[in-house]
N, C-alpha and C. Protein backbone atom coordinates (compact mmCIF):
# COMPACT_ATOMS: atom_id res chain seq x y z
N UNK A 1 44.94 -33.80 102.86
CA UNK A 1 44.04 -34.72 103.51
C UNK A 1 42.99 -35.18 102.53
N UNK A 2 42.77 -36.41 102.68
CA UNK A 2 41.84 -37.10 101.59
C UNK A 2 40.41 -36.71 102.27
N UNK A 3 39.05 -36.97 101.18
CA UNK A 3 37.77 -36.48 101.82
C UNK A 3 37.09 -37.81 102.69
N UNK A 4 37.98 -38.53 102.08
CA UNK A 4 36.73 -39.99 102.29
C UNK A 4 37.70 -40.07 104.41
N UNK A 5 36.39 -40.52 104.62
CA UNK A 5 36.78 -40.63 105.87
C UNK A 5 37.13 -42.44 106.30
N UNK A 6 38.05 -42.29 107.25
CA UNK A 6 38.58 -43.63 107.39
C UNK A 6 37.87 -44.00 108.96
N UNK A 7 37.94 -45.79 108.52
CA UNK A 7 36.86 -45.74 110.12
C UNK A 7 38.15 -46.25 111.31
N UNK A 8 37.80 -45.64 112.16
CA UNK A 8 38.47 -46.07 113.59
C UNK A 8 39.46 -47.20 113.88
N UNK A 9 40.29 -47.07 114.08
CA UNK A 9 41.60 -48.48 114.71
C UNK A 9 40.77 -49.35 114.71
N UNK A 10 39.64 -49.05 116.11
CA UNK A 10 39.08 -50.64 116.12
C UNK A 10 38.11 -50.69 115.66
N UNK A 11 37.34 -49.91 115.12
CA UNK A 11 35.91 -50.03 115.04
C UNK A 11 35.21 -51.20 114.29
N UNK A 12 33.79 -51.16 114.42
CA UNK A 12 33.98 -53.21 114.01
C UNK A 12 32.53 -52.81 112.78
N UNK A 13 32.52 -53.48 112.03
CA UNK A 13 31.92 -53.25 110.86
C UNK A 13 30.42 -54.50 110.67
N UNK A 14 29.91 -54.26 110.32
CA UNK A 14 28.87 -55.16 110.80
C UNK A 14 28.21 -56.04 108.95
N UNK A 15 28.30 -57.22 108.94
CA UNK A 15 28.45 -57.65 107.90
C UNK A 15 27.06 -57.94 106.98
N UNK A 16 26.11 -57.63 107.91
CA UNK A 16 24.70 -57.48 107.55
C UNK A 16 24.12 -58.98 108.53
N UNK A 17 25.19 -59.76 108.86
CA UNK A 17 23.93 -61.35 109.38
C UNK A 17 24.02 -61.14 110.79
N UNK A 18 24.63 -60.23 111.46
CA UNK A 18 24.29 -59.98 112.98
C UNK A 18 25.60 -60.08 113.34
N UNK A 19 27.11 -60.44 112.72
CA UNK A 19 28.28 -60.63 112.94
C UNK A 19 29.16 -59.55 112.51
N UNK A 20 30.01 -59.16 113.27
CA UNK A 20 30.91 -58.08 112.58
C UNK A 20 32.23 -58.41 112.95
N UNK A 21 33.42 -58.06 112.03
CA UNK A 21 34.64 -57.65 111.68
C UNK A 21 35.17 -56.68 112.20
N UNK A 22 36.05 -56.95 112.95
CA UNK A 22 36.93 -55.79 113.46
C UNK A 22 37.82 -54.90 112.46
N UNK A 23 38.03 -53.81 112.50
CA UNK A 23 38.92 -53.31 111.53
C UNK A 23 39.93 -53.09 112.52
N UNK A 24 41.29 -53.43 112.09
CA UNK A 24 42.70 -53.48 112.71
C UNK A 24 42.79 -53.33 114.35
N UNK A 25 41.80 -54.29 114.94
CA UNK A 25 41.89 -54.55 116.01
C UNK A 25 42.38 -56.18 116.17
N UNK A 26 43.29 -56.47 117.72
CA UNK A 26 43.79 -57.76 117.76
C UNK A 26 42.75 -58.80 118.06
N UNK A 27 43.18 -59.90 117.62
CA UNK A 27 42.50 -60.79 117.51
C UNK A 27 41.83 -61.79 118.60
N UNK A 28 41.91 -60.86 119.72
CA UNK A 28 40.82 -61.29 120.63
C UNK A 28 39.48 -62.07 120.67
N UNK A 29 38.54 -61.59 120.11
CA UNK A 29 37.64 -62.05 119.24
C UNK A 29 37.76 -63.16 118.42
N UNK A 30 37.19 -63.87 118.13
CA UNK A 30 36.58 -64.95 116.98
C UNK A 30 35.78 -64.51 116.26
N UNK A 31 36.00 -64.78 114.99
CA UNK A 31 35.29 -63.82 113.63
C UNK A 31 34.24 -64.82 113.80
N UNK A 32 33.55 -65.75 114.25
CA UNK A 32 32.44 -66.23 114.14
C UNK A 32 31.28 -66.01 115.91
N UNK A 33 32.11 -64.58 116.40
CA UNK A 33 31.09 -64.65 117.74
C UNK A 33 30.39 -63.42 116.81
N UNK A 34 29.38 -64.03 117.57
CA UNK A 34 28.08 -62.55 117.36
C UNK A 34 28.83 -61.19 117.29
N UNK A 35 28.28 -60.26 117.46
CA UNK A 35 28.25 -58.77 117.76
C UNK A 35 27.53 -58.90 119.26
N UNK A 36 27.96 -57.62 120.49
CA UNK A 36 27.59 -57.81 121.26
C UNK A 36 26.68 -56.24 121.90
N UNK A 37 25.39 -56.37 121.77
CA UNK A 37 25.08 -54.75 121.80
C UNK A 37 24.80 -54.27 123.42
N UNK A 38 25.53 -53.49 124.08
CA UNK A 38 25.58 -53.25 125.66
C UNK A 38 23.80 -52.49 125.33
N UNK A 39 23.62 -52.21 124.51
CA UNK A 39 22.98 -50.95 125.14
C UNK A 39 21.72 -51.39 125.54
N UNK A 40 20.84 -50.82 126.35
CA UNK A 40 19.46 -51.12 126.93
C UNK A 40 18.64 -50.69 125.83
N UNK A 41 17.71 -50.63 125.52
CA UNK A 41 16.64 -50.06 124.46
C UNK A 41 14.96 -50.34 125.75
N UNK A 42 14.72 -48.77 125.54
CA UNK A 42 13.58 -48.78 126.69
C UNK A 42 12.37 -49.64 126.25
N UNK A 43 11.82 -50.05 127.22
CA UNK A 43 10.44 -50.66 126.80
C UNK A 43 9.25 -49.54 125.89
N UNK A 44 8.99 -50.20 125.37
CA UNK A 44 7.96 -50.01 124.55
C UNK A 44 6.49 -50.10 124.63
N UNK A 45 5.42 -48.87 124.13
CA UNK A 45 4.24 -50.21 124.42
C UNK A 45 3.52 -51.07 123.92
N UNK A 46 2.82 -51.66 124.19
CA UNK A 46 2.32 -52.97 123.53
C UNK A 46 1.97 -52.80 122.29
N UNK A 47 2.13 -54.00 121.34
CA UNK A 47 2.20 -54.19 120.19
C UNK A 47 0.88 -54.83 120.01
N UNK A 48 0.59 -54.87 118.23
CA UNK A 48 -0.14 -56.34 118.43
C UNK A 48 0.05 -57.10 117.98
N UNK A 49 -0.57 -58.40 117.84
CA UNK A 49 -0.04 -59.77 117.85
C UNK A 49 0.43 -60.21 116.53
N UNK A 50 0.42 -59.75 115.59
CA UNK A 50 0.57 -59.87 114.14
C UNK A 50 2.44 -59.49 113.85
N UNK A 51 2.20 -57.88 114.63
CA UNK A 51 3.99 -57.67 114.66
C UNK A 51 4.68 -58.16 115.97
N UNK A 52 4.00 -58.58 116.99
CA UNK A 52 4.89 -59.41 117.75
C UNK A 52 4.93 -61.16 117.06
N UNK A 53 4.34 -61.69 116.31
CA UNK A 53 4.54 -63.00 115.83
C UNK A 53 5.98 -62.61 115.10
N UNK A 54 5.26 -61.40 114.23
CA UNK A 54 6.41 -61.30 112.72
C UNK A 54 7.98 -60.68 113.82
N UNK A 55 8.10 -60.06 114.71
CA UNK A 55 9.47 -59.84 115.32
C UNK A 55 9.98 -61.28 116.06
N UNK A 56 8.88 -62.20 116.64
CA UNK A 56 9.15 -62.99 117.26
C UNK A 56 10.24 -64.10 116.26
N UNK A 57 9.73 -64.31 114.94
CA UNK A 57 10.21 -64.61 113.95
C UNK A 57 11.59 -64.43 113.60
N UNK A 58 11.53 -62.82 113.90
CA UNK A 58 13.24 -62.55 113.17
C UNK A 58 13.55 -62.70 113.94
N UNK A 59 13.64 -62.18 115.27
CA UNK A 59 14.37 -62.84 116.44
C UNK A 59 14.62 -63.85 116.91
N UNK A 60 14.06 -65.11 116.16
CA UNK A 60 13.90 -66.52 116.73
C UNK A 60 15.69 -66.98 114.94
N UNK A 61 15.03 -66.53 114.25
CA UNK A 61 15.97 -66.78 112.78
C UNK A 61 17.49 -66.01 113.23
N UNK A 62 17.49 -64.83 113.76
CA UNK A 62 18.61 -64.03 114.31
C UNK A 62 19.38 -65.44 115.05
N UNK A 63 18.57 -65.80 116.03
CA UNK A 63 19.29 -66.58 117.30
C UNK A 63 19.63 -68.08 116.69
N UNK A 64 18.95 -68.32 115.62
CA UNK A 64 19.36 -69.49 114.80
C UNK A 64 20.59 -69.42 113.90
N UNK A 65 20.40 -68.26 113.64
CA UNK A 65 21.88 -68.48 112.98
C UNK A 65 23.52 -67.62 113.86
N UNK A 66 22.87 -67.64 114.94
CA UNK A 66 23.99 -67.41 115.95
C UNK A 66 24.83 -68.34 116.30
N UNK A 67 23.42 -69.80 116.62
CA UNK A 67 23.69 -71.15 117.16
C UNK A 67 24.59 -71.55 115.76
N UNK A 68 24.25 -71.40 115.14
CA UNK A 68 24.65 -72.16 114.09
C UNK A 68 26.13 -71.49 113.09
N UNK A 69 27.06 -70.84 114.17
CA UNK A 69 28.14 -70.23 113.38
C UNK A 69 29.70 -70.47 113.74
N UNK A 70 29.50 -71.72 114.20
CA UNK A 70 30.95 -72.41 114.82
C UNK A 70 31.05 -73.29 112.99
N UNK A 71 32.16 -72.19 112.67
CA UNK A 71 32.22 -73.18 111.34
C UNK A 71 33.09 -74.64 111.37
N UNK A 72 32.97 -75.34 110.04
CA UNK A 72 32.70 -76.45 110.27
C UNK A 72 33.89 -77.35 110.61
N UNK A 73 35.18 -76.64 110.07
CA UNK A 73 36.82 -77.00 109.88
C UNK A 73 36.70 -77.04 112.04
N UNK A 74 36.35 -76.50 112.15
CA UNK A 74 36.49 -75.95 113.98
C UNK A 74 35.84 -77.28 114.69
N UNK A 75 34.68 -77.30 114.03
CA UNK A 75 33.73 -78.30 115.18
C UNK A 75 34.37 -79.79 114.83
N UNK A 76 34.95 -80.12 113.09
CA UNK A 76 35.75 -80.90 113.25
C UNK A 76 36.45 -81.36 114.05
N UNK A 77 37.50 -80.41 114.63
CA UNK A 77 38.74 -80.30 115.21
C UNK A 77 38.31 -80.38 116.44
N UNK A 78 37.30 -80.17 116.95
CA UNK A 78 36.89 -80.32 117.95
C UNK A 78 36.85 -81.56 118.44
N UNK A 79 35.26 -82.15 117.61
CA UNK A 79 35.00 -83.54 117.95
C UNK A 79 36.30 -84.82 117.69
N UNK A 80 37.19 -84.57 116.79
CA UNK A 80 38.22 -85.38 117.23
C UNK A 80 38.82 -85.22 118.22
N UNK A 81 39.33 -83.80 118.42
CA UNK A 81 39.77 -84.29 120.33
C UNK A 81 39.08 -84.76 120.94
N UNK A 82 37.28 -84.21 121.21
CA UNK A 82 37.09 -84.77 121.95
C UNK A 82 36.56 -86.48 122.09
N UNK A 83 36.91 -87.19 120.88
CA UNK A 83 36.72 -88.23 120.64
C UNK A 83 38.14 -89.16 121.29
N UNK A 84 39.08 -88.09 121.40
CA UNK A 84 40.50 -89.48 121.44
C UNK A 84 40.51 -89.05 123.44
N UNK A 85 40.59 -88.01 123.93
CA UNK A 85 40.43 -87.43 125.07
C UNK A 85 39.53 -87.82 126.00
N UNK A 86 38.43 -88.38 125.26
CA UNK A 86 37.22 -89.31 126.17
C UNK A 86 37.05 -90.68 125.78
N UNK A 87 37.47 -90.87 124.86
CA UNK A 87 37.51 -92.30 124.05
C UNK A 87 38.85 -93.45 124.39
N UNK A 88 39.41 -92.85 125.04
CA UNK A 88 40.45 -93.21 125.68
C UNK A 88 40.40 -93.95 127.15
N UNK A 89 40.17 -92.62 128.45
CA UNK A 89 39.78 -93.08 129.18
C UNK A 89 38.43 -94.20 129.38
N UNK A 90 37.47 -93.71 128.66
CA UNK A 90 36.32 -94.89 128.63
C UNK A 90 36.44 -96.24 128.11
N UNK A 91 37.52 -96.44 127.14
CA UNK A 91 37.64 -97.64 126.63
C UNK A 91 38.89 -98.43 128.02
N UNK A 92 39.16 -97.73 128.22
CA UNK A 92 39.88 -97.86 129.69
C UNK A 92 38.89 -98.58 130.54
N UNK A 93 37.98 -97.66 130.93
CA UNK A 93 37.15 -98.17 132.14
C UNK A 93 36.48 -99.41 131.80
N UNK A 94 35.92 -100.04 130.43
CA UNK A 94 34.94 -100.71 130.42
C UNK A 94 36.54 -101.83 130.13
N UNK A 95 37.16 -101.68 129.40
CA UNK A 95 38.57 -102.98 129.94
C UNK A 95 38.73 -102.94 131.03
N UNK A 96 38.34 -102.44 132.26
CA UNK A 96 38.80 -102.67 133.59
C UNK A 96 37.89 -104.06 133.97
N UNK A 97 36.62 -103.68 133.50
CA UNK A 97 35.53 -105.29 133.80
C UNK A 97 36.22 -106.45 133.28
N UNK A 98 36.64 -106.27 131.75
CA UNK A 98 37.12 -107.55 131.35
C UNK A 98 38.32 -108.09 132.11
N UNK A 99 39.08 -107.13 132.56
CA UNK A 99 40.57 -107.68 132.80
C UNK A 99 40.49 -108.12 134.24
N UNK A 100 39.56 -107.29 134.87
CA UNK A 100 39.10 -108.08 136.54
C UNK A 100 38.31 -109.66 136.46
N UNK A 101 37.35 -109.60 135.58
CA UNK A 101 36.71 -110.60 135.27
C UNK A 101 37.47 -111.58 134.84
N UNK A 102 38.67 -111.80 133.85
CA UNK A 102 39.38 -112.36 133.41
C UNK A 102 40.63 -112.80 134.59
N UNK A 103 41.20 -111.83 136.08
CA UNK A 103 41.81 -112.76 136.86
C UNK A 103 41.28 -113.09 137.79
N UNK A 104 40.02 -112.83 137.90
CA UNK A 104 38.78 -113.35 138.69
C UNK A 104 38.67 -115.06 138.40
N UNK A 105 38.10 -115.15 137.19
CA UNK A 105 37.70 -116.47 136.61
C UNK A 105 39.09 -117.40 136.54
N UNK A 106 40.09 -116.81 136.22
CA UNK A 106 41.26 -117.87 136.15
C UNK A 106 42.08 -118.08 137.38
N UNK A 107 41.35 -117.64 138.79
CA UNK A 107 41.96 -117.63 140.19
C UNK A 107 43.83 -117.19 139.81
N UNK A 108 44.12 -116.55 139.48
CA UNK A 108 45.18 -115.34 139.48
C UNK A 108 45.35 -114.97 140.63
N UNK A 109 44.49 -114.27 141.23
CA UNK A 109 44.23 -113.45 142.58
C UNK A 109 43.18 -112.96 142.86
N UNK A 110 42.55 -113.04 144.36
CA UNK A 110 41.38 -112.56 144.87
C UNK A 110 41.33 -110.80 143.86
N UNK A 111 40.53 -110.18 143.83
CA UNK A 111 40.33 -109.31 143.63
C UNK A 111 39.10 -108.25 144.15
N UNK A 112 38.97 -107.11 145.08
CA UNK A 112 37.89 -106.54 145.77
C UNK A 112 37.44 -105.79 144.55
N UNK A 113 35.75 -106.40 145.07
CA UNK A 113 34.85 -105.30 144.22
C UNK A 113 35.46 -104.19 144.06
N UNK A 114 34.98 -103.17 145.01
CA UNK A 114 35.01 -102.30 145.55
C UNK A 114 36.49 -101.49 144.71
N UNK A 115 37.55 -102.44 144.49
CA UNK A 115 38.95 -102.12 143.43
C UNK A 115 38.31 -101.92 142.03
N UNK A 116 37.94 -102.60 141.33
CA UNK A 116 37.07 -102.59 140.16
C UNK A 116 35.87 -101.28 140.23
N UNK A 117 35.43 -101.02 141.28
CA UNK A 117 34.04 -100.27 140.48
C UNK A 117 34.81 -99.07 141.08
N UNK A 118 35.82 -98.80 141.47
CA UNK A 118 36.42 -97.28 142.16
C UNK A 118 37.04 -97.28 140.73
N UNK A 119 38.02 -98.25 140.21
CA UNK A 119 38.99 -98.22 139.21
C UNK A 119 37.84 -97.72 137.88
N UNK A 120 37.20 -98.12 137.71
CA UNK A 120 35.81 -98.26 136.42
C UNK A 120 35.49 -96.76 136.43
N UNK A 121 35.10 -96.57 137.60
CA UNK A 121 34.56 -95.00 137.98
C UNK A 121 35.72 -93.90 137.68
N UNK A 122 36.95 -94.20 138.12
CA UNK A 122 37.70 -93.10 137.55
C UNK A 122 38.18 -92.96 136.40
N UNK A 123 37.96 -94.01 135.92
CA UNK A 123 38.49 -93.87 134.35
C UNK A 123 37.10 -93.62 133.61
N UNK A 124 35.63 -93.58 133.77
CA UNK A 124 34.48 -92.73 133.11
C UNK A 124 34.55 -91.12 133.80
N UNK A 125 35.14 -91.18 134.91
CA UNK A 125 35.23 -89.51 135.19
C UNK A 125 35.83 -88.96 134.62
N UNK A 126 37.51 -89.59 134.10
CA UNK A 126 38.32 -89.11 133.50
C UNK A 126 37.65 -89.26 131.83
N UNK A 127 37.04 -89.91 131.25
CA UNK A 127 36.26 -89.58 130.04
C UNK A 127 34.95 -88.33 130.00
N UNK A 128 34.67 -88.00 131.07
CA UNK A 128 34.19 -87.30 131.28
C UNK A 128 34.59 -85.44 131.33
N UNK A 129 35.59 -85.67 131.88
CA UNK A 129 36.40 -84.52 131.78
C UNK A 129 37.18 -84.20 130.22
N UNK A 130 37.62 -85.80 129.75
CA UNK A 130 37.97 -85.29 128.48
C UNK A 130 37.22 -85.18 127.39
N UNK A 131 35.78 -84.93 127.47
CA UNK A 131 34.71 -84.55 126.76
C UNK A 131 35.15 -82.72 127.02
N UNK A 132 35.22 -82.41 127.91
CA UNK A 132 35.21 -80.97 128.25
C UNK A 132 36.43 -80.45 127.64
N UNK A 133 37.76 -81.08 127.95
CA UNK A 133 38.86 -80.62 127.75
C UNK A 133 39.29 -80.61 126.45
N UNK A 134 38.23 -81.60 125.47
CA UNK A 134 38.64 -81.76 124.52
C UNK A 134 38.01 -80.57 123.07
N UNK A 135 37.10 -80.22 124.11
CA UNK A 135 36.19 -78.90 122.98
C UNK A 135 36.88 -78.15 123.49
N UNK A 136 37.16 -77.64 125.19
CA UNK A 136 38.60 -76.26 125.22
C UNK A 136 39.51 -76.00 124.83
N UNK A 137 40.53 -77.56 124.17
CA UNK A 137 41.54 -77.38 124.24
C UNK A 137 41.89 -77.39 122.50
N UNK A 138 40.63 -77.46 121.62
CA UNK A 138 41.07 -77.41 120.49
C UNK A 138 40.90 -75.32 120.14
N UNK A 139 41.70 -75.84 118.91
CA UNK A 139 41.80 -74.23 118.45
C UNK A 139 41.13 -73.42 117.86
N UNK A 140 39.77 -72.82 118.32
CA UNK A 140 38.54 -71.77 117.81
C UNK A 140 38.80 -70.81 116.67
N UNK A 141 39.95 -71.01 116.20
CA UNK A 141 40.70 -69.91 115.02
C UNK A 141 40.99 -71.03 113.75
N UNK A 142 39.91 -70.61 112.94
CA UNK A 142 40.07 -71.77 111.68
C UNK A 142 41.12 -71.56 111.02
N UNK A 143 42.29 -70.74 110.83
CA UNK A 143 43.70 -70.59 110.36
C UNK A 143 44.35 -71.12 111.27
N UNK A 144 44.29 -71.86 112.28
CA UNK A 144 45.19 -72.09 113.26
C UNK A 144 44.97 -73.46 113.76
N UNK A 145 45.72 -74.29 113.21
CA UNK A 145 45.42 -75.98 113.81
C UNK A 145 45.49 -75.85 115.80
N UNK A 146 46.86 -75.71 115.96
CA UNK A 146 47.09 -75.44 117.40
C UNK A 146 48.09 -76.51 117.74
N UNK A 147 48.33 -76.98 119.01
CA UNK A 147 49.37 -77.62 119.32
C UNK A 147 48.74 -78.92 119.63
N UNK A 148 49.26 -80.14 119.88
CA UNK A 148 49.43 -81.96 120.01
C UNK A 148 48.04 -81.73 121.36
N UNK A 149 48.72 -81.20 122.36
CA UNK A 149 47.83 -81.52 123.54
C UNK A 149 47.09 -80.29 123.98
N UNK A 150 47.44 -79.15 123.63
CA UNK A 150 46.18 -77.77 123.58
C UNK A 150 46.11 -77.15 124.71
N UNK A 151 47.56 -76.95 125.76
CA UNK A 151 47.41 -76.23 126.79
C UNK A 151 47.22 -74.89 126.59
N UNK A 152 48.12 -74.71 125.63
CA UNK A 152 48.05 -73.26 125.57
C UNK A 152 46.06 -72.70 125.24
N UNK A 153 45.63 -73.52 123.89
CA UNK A 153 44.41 -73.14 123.30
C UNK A 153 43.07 -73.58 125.04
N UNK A 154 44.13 -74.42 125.37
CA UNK A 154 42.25 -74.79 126.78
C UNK A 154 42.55 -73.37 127.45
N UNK A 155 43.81 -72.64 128.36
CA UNK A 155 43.92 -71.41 128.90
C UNK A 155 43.13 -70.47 128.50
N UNK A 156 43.29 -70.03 126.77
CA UNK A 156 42.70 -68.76 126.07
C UNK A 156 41.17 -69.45 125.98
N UNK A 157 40.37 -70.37 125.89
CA UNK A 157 39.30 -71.00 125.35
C UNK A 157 38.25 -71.06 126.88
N UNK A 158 39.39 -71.27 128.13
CA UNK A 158 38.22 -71.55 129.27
C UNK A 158 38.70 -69.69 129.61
N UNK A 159 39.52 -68.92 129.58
CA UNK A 159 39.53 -67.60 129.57
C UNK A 159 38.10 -66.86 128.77
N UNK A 160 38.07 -67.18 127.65
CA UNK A 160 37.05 -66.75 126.94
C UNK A 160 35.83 -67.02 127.59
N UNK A 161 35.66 -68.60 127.81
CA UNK A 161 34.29 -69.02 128.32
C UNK A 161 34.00 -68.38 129.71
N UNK A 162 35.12 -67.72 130.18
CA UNK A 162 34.35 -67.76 131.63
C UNK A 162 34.00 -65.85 131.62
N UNK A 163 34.26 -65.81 130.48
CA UNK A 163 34.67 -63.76 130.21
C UNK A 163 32.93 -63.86 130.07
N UNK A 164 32.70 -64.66 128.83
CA UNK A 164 31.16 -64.66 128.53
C UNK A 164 29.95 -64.87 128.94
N UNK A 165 30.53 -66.43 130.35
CA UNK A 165 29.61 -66.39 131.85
C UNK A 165 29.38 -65.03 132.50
N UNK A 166 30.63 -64.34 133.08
CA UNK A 166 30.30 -63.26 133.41
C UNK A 166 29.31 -62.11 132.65
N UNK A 167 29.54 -61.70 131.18
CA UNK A 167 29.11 -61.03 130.70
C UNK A 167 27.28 -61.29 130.93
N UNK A 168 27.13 -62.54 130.85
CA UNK A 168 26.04 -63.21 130.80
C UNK A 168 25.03 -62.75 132.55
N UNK A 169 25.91 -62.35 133.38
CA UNK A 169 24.97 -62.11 134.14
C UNK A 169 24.55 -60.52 134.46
């Protein structure tokens, strides 16, 4: 038996910026989520204002670079889906004015409001939704492009999001 001790299947290693690495655990996780610490830490008593500024500080820089760790290949991949996924339907809806307006003016056929601003409206809802579908459905794993339309990646992605709502309360 060797002396050096080996760390745990899963145990997760902490990289010094508030993020840690799993050691030979599956890839559940995203190497760019935080670390997540369950534990309570009891209250304390009052400080004064000099080391609550200076903690307020690291804790404010901690949470800044939390926000700030969706790397960049990802948010790419993102905003193009969600650019063709909402950019789609919306360029839809606002051609619905022209093309009503257009057999409106050339007496084609009567045409009801009421057809136009229902038709207009579902095609900005449906841009609306593909704003959402289009950040779920891309692939959060920067080795991993993912597939054309991202069913599989929106399943594991609104799975995740809704694991972290919960956690959250």
């Amino acid at each position: 038996m060797s002396s050096k001790s080996q760390p745990p299947k899963n145990a997760e290693q902490d990289d010094g910026k508030g993020f840690s690495k799993e050691v030979g655990a599956d890839k559940s996780r995203l190497p760019f989520e935080p670390t997540q610490n369950k534990k309570k830490t009891p209250k304390k008593p009052a400080q004064t204002s000099e080391k609550k500024s200076a903690k307020a500080e690291k804790a404010n820089a901690i949470r800044q670079r939390a926000f700030t760790g969706v790397p960049e290949v990802v948010s790419k991949r993102m905003a193009r889906r969600m650019a063709f996924f909402c950019g789609i339907p919306t360029s839809l809806g606002m051609l619905t004015f022209i093309v009503s307006y257009f057999i409106v003016s050339q007496h084609i056929f009567k045409l009801p409001t009421v057809f136009v601003l229902l038709t207009s409206l579902g095609f900005f809802g449906l841009g609306v939704l593909g704003l959402s579908y289009g950040a779920l459905s891309a692939s959060w794993d920067e080795g991993r492009v993912g597939s054309w339309f991202g069913w599989g990646e929106f399943r594991t992605n609104w799975g995740r999001a809704i694991e972290s709502w919960k956690d959250a309360r």
